[in-house]
N, C-alpha and C. Protein backbone atom coordinates (compact mmCIF):
# COMPACT_ATOMS: atom_id res chain seq x y z
N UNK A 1 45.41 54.24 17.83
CA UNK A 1 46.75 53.75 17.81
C UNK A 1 47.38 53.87 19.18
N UNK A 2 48.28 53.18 19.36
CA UNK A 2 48.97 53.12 20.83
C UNK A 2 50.22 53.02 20.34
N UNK A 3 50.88 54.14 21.32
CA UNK A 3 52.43 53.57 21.34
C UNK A 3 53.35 53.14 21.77
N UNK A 4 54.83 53.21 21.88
CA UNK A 4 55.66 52.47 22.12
C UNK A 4 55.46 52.48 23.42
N UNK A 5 55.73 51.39 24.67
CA UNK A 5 56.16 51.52 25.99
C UNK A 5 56.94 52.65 26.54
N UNK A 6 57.13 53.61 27.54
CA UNK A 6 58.37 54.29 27.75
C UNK A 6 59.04 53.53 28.45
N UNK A 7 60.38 54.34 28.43
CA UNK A 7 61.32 53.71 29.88
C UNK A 7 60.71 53.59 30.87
N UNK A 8 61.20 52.68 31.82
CA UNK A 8 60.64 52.41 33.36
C UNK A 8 61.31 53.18 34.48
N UNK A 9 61.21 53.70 35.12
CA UNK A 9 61.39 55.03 35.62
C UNK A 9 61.75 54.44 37.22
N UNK A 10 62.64 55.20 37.71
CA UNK A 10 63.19 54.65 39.50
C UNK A 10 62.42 54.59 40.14
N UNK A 11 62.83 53.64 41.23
CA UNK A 11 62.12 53.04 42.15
C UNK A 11 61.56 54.39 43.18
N UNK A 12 60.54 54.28 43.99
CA UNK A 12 60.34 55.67 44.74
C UNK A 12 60.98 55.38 45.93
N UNK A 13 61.11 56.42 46.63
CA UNK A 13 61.39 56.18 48.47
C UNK A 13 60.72 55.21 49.00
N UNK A 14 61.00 54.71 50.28
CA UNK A 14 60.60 53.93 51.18
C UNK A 14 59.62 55.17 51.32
N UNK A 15 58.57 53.90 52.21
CA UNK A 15 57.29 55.15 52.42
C UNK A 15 57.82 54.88 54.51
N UNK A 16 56.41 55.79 54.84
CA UNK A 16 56.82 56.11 56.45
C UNK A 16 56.10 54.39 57.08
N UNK A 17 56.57 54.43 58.17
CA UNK A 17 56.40 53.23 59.09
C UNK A 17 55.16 53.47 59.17
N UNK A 18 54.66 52.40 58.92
CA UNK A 18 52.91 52.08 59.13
C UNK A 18 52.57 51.24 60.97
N UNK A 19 51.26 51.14 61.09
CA UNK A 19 51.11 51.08 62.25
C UNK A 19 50.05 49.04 62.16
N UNK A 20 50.15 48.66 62.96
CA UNK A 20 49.80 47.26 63.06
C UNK A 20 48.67 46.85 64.57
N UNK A 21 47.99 46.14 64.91
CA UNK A 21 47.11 45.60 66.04
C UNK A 21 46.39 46.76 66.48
N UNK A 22 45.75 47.62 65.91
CA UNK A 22 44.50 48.19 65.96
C UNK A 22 43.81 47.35 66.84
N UNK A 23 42.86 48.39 68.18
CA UNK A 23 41.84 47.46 68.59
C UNK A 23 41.46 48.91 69.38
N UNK A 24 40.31 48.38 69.95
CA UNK A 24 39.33 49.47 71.30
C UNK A 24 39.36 48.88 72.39
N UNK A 25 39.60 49.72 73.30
CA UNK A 25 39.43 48.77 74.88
C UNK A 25 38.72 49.91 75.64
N UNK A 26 37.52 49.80 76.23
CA UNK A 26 36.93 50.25 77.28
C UNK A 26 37.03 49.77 78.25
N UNK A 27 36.49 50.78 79.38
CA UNK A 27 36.90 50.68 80.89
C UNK A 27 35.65 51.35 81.37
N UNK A 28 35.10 50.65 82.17
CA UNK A 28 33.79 51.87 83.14
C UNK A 28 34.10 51.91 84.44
N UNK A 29 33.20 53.08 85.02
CA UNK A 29 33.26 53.08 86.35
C UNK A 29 32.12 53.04 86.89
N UNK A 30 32.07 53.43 88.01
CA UNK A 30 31.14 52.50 89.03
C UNK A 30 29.76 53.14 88.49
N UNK A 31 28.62 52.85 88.38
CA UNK A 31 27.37 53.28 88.43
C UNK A 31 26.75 53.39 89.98
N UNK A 32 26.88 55.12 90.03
CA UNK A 32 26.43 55.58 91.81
C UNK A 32 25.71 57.14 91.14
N UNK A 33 25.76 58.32 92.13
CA UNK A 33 25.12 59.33 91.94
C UNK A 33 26.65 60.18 92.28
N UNK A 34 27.65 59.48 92.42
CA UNK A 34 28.76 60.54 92.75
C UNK A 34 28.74 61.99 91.72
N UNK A 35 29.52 63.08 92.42
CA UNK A 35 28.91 64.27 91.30
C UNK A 35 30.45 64.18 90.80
N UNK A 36 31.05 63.35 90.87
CA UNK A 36 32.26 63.04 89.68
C UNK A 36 32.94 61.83 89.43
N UNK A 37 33.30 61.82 88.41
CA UNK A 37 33.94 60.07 87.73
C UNK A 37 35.07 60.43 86.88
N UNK A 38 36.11 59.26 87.25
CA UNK A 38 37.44 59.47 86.56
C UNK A 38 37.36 58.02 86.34
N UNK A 39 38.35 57.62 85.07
CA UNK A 39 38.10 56.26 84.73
C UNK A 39 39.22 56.51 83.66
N UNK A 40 40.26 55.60 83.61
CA UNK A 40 41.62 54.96 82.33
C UNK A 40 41.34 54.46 81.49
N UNK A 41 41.16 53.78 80.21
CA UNK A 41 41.04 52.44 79.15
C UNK A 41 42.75 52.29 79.43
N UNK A 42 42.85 51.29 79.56
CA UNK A 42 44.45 50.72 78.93
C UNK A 42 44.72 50.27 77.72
N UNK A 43 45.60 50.52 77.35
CA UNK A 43 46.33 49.70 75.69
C UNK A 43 46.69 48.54 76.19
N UNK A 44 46.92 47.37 75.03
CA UNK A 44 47.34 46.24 75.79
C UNK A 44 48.72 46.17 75.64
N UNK A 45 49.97 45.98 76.20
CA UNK A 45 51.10 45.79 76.16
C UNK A 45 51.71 46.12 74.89
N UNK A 46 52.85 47.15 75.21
CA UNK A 46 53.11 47.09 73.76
C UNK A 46 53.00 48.47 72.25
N UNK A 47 51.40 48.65 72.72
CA UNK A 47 50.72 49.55 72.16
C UNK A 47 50.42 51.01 72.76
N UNK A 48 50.40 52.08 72.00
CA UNK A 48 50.07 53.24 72.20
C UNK A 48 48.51 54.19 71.84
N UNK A 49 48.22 54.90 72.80
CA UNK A 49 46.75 55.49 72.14
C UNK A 49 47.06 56.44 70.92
N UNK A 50 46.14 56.02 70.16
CA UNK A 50 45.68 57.37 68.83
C UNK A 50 44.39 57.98 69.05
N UNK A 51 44.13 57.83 69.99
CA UNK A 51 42.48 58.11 69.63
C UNK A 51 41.76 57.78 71.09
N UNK A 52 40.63 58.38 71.76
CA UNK A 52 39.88 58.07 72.62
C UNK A 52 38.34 59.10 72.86
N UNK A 53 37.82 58.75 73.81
CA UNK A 53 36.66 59.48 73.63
C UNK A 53 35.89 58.65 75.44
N UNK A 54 35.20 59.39 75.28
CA UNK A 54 33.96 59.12 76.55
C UNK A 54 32.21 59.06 76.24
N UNK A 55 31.71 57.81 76.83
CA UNK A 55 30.51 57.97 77.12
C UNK A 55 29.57 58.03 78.15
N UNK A 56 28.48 58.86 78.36
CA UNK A 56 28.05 59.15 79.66
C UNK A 56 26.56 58.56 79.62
N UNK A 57 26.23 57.78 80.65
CA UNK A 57 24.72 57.14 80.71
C UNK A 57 24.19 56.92 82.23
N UNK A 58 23.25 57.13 82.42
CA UNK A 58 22.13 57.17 83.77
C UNK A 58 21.47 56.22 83.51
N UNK A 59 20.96 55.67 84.57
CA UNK A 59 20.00 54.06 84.75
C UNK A 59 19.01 54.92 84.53
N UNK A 60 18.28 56.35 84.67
CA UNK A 60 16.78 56.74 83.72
C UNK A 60 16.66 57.80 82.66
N UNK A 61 17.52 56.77 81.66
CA UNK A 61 17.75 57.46 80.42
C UNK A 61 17.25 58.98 80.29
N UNK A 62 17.43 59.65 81.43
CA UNK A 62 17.65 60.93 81.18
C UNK A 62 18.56 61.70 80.95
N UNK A 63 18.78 62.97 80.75
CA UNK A 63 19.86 63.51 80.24
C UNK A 63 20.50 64.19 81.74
N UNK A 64 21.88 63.72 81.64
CA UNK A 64 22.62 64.08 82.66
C UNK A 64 23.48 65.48 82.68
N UNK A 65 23.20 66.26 83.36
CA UNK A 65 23.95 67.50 83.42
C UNK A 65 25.13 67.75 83.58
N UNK A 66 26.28 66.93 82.84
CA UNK A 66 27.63 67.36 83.54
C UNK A 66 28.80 67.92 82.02
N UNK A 67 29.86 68.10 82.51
CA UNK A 67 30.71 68.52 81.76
C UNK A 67 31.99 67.54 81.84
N UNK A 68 32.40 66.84 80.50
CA UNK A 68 33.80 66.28 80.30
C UNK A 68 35.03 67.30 80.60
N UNK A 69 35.45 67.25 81.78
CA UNK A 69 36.60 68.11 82.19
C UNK A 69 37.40 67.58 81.41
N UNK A 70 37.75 66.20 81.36
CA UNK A 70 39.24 65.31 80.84
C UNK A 70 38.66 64.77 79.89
N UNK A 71 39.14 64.71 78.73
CA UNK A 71 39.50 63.40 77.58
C UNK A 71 40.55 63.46 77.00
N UNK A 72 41.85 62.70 77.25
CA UNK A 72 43.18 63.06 77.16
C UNK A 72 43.68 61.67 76.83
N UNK A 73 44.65 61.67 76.06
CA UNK A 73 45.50 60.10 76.24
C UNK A 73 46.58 60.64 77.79
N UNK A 74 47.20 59.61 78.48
CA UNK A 74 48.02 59.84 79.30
C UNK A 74 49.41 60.32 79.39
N UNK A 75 50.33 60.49 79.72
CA UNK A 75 51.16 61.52 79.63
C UNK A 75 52.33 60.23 79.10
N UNK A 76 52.45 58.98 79.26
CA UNK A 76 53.05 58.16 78.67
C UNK A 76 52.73 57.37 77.16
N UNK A 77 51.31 57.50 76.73
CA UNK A 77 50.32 56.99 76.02
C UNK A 77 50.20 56.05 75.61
N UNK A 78 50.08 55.45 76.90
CA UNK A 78 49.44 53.61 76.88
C UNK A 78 47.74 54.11 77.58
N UNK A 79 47.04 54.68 77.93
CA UNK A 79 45.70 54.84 78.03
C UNK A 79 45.33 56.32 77.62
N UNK A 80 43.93 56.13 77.69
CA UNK A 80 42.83 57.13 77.43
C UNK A 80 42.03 57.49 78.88
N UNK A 81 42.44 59.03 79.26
CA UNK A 81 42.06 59.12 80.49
C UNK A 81 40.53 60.04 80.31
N UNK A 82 39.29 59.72 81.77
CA UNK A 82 38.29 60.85 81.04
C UNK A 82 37.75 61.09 82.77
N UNK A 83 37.33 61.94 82.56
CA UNK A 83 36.54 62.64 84.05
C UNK A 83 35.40 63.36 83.57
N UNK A 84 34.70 63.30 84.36
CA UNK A 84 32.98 63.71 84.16
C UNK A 84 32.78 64.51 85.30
N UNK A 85 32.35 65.69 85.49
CA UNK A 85 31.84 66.70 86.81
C UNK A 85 30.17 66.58 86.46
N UNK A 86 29.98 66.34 86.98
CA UNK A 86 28.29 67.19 87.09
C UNK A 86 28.03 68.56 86.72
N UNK A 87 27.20 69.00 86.20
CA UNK A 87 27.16 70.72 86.47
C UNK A 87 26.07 71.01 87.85
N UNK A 88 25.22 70.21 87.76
CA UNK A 88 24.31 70.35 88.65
C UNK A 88 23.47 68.92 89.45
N UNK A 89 23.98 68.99 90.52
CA UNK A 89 23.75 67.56 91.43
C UNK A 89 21.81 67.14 91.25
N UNK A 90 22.04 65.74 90.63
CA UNK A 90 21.06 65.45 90.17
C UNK A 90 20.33 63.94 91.43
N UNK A 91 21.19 63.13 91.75
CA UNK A 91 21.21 62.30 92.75
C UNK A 91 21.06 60.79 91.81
N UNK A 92 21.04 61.30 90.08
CA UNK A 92 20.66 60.27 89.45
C UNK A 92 21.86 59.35 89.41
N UNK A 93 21.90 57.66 89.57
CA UNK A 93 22.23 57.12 89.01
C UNK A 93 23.28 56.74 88.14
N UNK A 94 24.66 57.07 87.47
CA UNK A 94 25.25 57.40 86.22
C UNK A 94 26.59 57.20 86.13
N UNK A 95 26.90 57.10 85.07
CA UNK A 95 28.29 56.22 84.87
C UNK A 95 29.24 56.73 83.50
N UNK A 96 30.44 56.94 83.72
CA UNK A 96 30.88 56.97 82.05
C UNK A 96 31.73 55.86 81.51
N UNK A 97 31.70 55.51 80.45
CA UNK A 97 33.23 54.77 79.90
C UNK A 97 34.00 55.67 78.95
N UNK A 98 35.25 54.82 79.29
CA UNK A 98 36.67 55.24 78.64
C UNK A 98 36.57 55.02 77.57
N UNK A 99 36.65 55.22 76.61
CA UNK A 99 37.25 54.36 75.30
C UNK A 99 38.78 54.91 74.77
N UNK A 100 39.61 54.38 74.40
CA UNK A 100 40.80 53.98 73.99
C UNK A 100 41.21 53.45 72.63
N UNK A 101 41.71 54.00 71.46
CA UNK A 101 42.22 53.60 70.27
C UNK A 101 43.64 53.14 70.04
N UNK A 102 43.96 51.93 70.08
CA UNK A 102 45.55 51.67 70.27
C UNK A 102 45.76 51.23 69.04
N UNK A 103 47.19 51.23 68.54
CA UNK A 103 47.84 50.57 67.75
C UNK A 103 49.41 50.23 68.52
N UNK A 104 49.89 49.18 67.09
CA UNK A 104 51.67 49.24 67.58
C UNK A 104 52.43 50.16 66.65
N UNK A 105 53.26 50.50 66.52
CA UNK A 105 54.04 51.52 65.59
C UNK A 105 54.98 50.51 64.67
N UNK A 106 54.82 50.26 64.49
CA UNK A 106 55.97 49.18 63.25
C UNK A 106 57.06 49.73 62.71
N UNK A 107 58.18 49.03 63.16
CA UNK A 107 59.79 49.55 62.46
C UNK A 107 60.45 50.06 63.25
């Protein structure tokens, strides 16, 4: 058996401002043997970072000895900033990219 319908009950709150134009933007830097690399992603106009990260690669897919000093959004947060030290000078080859998570804030 089933019963009667109940009353319909109030409307809830507005919920919080949601976010809109999601995207990734990378940025690389130079491929040399320098024993350090700094490199930005930008947001595109508009948009702010949520999110970023770094990747590190050598032209002989070996494993490179260094340490991510920086992975930071910027102090305004329209980019994703990253720096790479070496730990130990290798003469190899190597490069990192930025990556960058933007959205817009809506409302």
């Amino acid at each position: 058996m089933k019963g009667d319908e109940g009353i319909h009950g109030a409307d809830g709150f507005q919920g919080p401002v949601g976010i809109s134009g999601y995207e990734i933007k990378v940025a690389s830097s130079t491929v040399n043997s320098s024993s350090f690399k700094y490199v930005s992603a930008y947001c595109s106009s508009g948009k702010k970072a949520i999110g970023g990260g770094a990747i590190v690669s050598d032209t002989t897919n070996e494993p490179v000895p260094v340490s991510v000093t920086e992975s930071a959004p910027s102090n305004n947060g329209t980019s994703w900033r990253v720096r790479v030290d070496e730990i130990q000078y290798t003469g190899h080859q190597w490069m990192i990219q930025a990556h960058v998570i933007c959205a817009k804030f809506d409302g």
